[in-house]
Protein backbone atom coordinates (compact mmCIF):
# COMPACT_ATOMS: atom_id res chain seq x y z
CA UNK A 1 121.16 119.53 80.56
CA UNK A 2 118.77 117.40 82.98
CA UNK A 3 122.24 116.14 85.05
CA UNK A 4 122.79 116.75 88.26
CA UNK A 5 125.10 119.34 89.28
CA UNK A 6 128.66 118.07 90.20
CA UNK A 7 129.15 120.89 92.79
CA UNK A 8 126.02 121.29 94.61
CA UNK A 9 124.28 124.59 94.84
CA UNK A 10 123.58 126.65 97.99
CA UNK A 11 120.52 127.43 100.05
CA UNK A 12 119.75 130.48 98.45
CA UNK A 13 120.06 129.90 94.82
CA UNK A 14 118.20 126.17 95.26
CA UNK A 15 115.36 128.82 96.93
CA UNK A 16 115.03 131.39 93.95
CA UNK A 17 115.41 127.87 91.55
CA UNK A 18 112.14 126.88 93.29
CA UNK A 19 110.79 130.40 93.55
CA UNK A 20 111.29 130.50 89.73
CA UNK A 21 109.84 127.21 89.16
CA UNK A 22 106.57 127.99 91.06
CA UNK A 23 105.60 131.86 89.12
CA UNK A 24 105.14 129.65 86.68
CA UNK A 25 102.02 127.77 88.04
CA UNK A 26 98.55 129.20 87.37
CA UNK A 27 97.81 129.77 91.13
CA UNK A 28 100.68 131.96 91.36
CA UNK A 29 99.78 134.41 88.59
CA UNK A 30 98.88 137.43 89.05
CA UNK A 31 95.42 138.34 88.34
CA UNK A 32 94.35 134.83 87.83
CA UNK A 33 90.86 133.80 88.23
CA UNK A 34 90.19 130.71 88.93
CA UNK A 35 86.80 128.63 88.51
CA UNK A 36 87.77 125.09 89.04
CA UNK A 37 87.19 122.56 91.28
CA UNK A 38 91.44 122.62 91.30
CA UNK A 39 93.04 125.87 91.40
CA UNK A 40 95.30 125.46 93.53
CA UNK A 41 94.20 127.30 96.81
CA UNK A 42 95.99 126.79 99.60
CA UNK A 43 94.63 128.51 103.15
CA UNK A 44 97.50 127.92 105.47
CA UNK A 45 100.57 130.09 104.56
CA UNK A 46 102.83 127.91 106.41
CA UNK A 47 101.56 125.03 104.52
CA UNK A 48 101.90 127.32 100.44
CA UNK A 49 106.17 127.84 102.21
CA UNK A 50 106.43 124.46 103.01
CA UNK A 51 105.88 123.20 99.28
CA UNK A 52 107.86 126.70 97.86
CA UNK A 53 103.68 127.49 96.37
CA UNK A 54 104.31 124.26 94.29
CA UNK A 55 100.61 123.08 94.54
CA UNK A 56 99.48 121.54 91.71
CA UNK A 57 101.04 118.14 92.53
CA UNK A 58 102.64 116.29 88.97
CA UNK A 59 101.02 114.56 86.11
CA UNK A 60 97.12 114.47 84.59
CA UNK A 61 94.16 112.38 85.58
CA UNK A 62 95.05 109.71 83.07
CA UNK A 63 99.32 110.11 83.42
CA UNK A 64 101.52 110.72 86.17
CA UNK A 65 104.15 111.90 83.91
CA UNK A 66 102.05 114.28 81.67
CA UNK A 67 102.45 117.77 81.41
CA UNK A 68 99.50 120.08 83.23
CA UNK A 69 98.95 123.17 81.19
CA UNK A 70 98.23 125.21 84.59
CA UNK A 71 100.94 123.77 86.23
CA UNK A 72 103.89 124.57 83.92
CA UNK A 73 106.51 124.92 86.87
CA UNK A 74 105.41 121.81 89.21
CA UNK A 75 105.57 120.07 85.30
CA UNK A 76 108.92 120.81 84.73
CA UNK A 77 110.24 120.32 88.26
CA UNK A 78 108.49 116.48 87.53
CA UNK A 79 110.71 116.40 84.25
CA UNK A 80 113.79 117.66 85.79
CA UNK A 81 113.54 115.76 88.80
CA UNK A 82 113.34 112.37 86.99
CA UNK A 83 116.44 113.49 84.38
CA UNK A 84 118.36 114.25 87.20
CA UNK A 85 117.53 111.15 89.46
CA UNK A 86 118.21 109.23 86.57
CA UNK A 87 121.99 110.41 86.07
CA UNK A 88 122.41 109.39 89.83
CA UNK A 89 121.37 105.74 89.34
CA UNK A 90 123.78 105.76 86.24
CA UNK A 91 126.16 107.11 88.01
CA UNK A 92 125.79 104.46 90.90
CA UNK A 93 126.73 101.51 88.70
CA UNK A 94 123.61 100.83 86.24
CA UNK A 95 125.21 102.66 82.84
CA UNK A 96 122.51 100.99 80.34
CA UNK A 97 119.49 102.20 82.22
CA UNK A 98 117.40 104.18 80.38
CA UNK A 99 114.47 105.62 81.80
CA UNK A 100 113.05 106.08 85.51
CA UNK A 101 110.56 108.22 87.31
CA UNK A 102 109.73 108.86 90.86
CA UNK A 103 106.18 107.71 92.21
CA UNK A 104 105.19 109.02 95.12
CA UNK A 105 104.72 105.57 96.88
CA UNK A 106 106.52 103.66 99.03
CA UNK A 107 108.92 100.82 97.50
CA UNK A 108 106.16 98.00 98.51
CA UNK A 109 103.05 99.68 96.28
CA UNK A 110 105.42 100.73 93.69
CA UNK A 111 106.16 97.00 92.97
CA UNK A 112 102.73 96.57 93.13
CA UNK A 113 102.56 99.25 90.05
CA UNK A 114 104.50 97.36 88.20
CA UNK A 115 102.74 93.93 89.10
CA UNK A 116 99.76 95.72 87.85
CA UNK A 117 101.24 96.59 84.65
CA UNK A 118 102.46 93.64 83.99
CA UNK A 119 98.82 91.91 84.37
CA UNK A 120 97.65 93.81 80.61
CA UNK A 121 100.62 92.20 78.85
CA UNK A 122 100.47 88.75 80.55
CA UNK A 123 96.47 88.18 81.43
CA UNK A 124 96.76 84.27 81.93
CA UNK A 125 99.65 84.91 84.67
CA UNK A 126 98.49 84.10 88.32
CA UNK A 127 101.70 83.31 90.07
CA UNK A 128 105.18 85.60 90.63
CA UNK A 129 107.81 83.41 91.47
CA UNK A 130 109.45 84.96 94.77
CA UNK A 131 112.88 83.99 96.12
CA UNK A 132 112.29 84.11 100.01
CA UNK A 133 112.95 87.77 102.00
CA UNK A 134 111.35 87.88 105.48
CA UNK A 135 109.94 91.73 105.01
CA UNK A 136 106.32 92.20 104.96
CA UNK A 137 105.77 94.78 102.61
CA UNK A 138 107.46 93.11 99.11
CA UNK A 139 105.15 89.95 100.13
CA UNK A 140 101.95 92.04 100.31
CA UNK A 141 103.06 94.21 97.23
CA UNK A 142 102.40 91.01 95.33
CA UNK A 143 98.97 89.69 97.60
CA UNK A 144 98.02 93.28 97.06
CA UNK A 145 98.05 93.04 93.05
CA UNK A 146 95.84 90.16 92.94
CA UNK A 147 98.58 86.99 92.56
CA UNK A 148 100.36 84.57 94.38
CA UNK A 149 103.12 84.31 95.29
CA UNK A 150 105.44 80.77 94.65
CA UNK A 151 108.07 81.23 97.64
CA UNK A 152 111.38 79.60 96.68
CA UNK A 153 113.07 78.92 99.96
CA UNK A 154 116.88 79.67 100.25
CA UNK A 155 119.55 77.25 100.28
CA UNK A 156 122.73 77.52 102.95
CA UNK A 157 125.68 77.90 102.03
CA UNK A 158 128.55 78.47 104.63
CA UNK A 159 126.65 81.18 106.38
CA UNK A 160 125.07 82.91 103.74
CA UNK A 161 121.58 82.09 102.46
CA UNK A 162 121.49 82.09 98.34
CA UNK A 163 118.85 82.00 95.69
CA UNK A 164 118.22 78.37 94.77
CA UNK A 165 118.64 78.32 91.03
CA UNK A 166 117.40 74.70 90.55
CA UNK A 167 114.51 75.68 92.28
CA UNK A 168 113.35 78.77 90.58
CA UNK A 169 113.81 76.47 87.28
CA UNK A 170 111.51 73.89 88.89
CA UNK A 171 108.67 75.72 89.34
CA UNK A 172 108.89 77.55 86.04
CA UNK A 173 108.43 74.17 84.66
CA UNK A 174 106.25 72.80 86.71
CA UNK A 175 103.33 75.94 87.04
CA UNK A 176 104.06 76.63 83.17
CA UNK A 177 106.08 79.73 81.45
CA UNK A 178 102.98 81.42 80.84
CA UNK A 179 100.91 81.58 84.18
CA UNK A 180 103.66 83.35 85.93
CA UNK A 181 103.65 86.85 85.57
CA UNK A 182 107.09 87.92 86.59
CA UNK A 183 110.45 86.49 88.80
CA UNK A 184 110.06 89.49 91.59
CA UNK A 185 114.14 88.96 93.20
CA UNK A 186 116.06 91.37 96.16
CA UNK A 187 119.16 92.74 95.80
CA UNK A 188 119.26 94.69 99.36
CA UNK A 189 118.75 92.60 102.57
CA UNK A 190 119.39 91.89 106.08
CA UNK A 191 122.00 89.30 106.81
CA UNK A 192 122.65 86.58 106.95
CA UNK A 193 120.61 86.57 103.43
CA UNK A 194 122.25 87.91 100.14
CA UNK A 195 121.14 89.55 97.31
CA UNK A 196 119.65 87.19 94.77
CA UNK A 197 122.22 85.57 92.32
CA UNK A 198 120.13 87.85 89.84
CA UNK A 199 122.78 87.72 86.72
CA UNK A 200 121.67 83.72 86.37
CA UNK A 201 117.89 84.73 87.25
CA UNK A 202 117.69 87.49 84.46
CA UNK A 203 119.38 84.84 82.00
CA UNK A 204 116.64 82.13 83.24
CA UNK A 205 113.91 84.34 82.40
CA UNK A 206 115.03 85.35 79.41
CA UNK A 207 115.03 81.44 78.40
CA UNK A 208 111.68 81.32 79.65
CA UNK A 209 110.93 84.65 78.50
CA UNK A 210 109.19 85.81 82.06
CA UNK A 211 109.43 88.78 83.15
CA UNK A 212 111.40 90.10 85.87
CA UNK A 213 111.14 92.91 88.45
CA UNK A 214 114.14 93.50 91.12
CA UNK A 215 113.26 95.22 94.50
CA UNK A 216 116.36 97.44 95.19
CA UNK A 217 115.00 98.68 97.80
CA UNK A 218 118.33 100.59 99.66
CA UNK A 219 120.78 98.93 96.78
CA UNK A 220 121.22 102.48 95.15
CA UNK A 221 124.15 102.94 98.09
CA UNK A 222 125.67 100.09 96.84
CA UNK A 223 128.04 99.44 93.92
CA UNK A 224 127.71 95.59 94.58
CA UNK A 225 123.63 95.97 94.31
CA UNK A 226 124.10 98.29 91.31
CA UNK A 227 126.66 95.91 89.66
CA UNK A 228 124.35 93.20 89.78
CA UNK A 229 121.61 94.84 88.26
CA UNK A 230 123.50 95.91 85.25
CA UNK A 231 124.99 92.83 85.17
CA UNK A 232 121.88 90.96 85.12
CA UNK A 233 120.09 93.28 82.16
CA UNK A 234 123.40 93.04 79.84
CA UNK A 235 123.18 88.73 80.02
CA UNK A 236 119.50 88.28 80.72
CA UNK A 237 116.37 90.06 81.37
CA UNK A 238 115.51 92.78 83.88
CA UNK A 239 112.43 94.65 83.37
CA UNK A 240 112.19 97.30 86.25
CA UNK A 241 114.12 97.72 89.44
CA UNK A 242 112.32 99.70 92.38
CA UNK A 243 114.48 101.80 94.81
CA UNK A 244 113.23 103.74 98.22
CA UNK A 245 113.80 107.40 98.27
CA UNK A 246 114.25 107.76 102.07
CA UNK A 247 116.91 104.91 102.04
CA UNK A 248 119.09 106.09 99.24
CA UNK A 249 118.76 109.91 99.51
CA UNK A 250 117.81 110.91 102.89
CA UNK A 251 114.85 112.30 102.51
CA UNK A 252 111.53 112.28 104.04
CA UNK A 253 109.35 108.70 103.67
CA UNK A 254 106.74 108.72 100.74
CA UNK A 255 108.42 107.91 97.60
CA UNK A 256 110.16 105.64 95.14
CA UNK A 257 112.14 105.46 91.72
CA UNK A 258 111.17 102.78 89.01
CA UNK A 259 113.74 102.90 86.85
CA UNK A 260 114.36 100.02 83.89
CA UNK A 261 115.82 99.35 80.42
CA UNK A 262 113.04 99.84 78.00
CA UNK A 263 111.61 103.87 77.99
CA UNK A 264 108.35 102.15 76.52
CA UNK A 265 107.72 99.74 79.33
CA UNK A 266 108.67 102.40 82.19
CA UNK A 267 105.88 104.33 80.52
CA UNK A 268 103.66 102.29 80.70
CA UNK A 269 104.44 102.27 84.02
CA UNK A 270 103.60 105.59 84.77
CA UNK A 271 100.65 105.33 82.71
CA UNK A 272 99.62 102.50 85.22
CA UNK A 273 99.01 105.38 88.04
CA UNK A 274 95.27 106.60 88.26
CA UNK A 275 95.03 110.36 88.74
CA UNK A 276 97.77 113.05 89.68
CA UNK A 277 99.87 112.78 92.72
CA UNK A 278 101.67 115.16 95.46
CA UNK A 279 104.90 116.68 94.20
CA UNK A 280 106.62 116.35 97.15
CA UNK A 281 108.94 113.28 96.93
CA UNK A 282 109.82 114.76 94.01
CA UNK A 283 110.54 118.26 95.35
CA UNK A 284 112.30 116.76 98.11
CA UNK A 285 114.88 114.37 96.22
CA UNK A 286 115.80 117.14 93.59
CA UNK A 287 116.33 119.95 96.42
CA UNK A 288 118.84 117.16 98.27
CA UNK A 289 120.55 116.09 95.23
CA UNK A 290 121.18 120.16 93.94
CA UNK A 291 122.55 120.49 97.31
CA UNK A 292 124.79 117.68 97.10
CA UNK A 293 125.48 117.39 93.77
CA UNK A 294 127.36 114.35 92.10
CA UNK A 295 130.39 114.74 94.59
CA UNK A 296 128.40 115.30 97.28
CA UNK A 297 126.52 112.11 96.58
CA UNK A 298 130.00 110.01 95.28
CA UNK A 299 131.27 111.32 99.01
CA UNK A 300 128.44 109.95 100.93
CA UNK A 301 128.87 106.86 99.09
CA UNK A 302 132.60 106.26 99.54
CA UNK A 303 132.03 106.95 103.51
CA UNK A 304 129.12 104.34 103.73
CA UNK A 305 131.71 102.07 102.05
CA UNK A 306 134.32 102.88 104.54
CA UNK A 307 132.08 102.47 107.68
CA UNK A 308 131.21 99.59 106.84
CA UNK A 309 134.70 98.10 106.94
CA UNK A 310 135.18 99.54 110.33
CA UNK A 311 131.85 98.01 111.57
CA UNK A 312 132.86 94.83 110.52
CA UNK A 313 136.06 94.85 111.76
CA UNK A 314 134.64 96.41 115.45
CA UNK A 315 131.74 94.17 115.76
CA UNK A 316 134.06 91.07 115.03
CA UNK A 317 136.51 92.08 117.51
CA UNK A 318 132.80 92.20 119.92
CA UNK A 319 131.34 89.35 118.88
CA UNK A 320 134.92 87.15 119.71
CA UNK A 321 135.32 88.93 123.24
CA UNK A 322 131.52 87.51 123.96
CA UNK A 323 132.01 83.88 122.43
CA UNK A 324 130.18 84.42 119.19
CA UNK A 325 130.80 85.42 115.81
CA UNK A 326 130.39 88.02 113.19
CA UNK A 327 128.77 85.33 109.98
CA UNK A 328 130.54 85.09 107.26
CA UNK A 329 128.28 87.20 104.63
CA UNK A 330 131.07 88.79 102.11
CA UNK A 331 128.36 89.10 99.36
CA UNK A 332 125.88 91.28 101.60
CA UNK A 333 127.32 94.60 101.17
CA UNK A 334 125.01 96.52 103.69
CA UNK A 335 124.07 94.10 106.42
CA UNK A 336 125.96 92.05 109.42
CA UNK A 337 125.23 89.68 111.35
CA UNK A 338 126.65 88.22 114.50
CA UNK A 339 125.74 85.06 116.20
CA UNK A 340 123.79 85.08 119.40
CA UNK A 341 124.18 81.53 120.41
CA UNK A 342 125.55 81.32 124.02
CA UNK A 343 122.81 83.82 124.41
CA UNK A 344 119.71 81.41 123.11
CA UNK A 345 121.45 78.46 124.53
CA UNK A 346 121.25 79.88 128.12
CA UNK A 347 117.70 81.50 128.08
CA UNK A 348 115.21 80.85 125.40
CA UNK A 349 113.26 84.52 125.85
CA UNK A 350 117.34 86.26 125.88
CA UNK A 351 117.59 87.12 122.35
CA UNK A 352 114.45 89.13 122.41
CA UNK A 353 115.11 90.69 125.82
CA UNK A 354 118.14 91.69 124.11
CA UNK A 355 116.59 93.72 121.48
CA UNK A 356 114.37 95.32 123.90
CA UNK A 357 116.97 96.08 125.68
CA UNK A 358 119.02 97.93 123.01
CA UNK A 359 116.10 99.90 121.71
CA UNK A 360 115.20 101.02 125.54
CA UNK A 361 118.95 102.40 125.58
CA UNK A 362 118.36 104.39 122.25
CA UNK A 363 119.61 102.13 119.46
CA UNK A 364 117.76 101.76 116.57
CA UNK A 365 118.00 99.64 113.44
CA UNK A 366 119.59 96.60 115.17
CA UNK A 367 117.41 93.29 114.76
CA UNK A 368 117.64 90.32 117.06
CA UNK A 369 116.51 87.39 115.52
CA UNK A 370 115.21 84.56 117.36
CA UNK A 371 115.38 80.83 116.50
CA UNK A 372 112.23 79.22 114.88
CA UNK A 373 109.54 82.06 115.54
CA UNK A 374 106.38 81.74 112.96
CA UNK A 375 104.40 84.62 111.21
CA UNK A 376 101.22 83.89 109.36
CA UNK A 377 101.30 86.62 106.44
CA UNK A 378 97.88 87.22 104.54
CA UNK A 379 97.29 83.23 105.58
CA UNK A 380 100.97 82.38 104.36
CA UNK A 381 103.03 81.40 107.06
CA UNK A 382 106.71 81.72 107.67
CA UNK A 383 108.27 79.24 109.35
CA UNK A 384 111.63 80.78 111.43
CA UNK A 385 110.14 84.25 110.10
CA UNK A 386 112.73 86.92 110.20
CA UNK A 387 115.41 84.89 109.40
CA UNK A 388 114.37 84.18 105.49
CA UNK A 389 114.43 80.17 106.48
CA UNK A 390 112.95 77.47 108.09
CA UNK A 391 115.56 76.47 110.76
CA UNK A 392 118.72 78.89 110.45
CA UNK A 393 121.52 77.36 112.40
CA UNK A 394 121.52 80.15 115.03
CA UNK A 395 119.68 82.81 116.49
CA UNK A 396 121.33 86.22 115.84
CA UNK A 397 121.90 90.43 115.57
CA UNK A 398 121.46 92.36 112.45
CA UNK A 399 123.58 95.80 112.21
CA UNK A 400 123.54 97.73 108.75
CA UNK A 401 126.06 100.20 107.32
CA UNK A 402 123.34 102.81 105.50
CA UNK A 403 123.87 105.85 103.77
CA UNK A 404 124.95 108.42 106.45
CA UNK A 405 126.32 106.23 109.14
CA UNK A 406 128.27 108.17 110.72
CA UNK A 407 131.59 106.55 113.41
CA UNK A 408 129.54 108.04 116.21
CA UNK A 409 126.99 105.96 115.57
CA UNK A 410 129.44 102.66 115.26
CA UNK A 411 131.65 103.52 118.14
CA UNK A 412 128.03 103.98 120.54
CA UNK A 413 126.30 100.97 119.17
CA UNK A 414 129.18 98.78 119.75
CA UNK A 415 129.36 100.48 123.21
CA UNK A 416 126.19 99.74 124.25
CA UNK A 417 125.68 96.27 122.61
CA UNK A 418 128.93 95.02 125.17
CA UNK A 419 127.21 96.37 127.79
CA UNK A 420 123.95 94.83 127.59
CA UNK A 421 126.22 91.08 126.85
CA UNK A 422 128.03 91.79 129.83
CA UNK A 423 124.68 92.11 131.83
CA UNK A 424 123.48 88.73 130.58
CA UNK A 425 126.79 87.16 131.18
CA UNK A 426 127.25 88.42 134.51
CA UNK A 427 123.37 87.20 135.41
CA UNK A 428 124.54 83.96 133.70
CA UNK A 429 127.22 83.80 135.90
CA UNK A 430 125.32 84.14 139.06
CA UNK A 431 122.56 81.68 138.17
CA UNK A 432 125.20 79.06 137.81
CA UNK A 433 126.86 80.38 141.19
CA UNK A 434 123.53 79.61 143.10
CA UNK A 435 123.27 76.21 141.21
CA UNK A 436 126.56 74.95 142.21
CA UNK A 437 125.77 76.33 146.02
CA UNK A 438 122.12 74.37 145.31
CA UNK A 439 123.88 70.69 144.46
CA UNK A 440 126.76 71.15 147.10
CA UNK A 441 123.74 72.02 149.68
CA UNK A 442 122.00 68.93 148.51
CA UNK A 443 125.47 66.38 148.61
CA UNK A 444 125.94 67.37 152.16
CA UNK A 445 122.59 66.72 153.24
CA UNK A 446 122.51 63.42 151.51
CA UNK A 447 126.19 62.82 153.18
CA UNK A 448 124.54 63.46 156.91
CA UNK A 449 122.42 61.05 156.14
């Protein structure tokens, strides 16, 4: 039926599924003779287990979705894989979607795919409109494609950093409909920044009738981010949304889903991709989703959901003990933040020490963020980079609630992140100890005088 499973399968039968799935493939046959340049051969055994003797990769020279005639098994785990992937983003909150694929790319060059694509149907188009994000790689996906990018710069509002509508509509008007090639908004993003207000963007570029490409990146584990985008394709216009394998399914780094509401453009798409490519993204999301199945998946959701309630809760609770506070964010759905102000206040190169400090004692994840720091990106610079703004009111400490966050990993975090505050508080402390013995030193000196 090309859905995924609702009870996932075991070890074993996933195996012989696989097994199954590769006697298919030319190399495999017996007998076969082959006289290629590209038969297949593989001369480490260790290597033909590790890929179940699925060598072939997925696609043709010309289509990355194509069948290969010598490759019927690695085809058909490319066609199931997609069918199945698909049912899980439909299942996460976008109903109407219609047609994805996975790429075996990263989220950043898989937007770039798109950018690409996008170039044959819109040749005039130089600019992408680009709602600010402080993450390197969905800036250079669009440097990478050949255009440039117009950063819109986010407005504040209460804590929260917002897509400026106005703004968006200003440049449209001002660069001209037709020499932009797409609106490229985020749905998934560190705090104190929130996913782009994309129901009014879609519904602007429809007006304008412009093009517009969503970077999901981890917004699969989100109902809020999934909500959004269907949202924004039932009032307005959404072309293609990318999504990360690793951060939605667990699963090694390497690969992507591009996923959108018109088969023909997603197509084109895949068209867009010169030559074949490696199987293994592909291999790896379908053997983690048979194993899971659609409870297994729903589970992992509804436990991301939950921990990060309890994170919010705990690291409020932390924040208030130390004199700062968790911002008030309640349309990021992933990310925290929590003020670090007493912090920068009392030592300018504190915030940073206290990120080295928390990776040194085996956190990972957390971001401090510094007040006004500056990042030239391919000769763009970011002013207060990191924060996605010039001058954000305070420096601060990102925490995220991802897909498979476990308590353990809350209740040790927290742990650890009072410790290290207590450290600078207590040094605080004792700087302003020697201060005070300093100036009473000095008043009875200038008294014996």
């Amino acid at each position: 039926k090309g859905k995924c499973p609702e009870d996932g399968w075991d070890e074993s039968t996933i195996e012989l599924f696989l097994h199954e799935l590769a006697i298919m493939d030319s190399n495999n046959f017996l007998g076969n003779c082959g006289v290629g340049e590209r038969e297949g051969r593989v001369v480490s055994g260790l290597v033909a287990r590790r890929h179940y003797r699925l060598i072939h990769g997925i696609g043709r020279s010309g289509d990355i979705s194509a069948v290969q005639p010598k490759a019927a098994g690695s085809s058909l785990l490319n066609k199931l894989t997609n069918s199945v992937v698909l049912d899980i983003i439909k299942l996460a909150g976008v109903r109407t979607v219609t047609s994805c694929f996975v790429v075996p790319m990263a989220t950043g060059m898989s937007l770039t795919l798109c950018f690409l694509t996008l170039r044959h149907k819109r040749p005039k188009a130089k600019y992408i409109i680009w709602p600010r994000i402080d993450q390197k790689s969905c800036f250079k996906s669009m440097i990478t494609a050949g255009f440039e990018p117009v950063v819109v710069e986010n407005v504040l509002e209460g804590d929260e950093l917002r897509t400026d509508l106005e703004a968006v509509e200003a440049k449209i008007k001002a660069l001209g409909a037709e020499n932009i090639l797409c609106v490229h908004s985020t749905t998934s993003c560190f705090a104190p920044r929130v996913p782009d207000r994309l129901e009014e963007l879609a519904v602007i570029c429809a007006n304008y009738d412009i093009p517009h490409i969503v970077n999901n990146a981890y917004g699969v584990q989100s109902s809020k981010c999934m909500h959004l985008i269907q949202q924004g394709a039932r009032v307005g216009r959404i072309d293609a949304f990318v999504q990360s394998l690793d951060k939605n399914f667990m699963v090694p780094v390497g690969g992507a889903i591009i996923a959108g509401f018109s088969e023909s453009f997603v197509q084109e798409i895949s068209k867009m991709y010169p030559g074949r490519a490696s199987a293994s993204p592909s291999l790896d999301v379908l053997i983690t989703l048979l194993s899971l199945g659609t409870s297994g998946y729903k589970k992992l959701l509804k436990e991301r959901k939950e921990m990060f309630s309890y994170l919010s809760s705990e690291l409020k609770k932390l924040a208030e003990n130390h004199h700062e506070r968790l911002l008030d964010t309640p349309h990021n759905p992933i990310s925290l933040a929590m003020s670090l102000k007493n912090l920068d206040d009392s030592n300018d190169a504190a915030v940073t020490q206290l990120g080295s400090m928390l990776f040194t004692r085996q956190v990972s994840g957390a971001r401090v963020v510094p007040c006004g720091s500056v990042q030239t990106v391919n000769n763009y610079t970011f002013k207060g980079f990191m924060s996605h703004a010039n001058d954000y009111p305070c420096a601060y400490l990102n925490a995220a609630s991802a897909i498979g966050i476990r308590k353990q990993d809350v209740d040790i975090f927290l742990k650890r992140l009072d410790k290290c505050l207590k450290t600078f508080r207590k040094e605080a402390k004792q700087e302003k100890s020697i201060s005070e013995i300093s100036d009473s030193d000095a008043t009875t000196e200038q008294l014996e005088d």
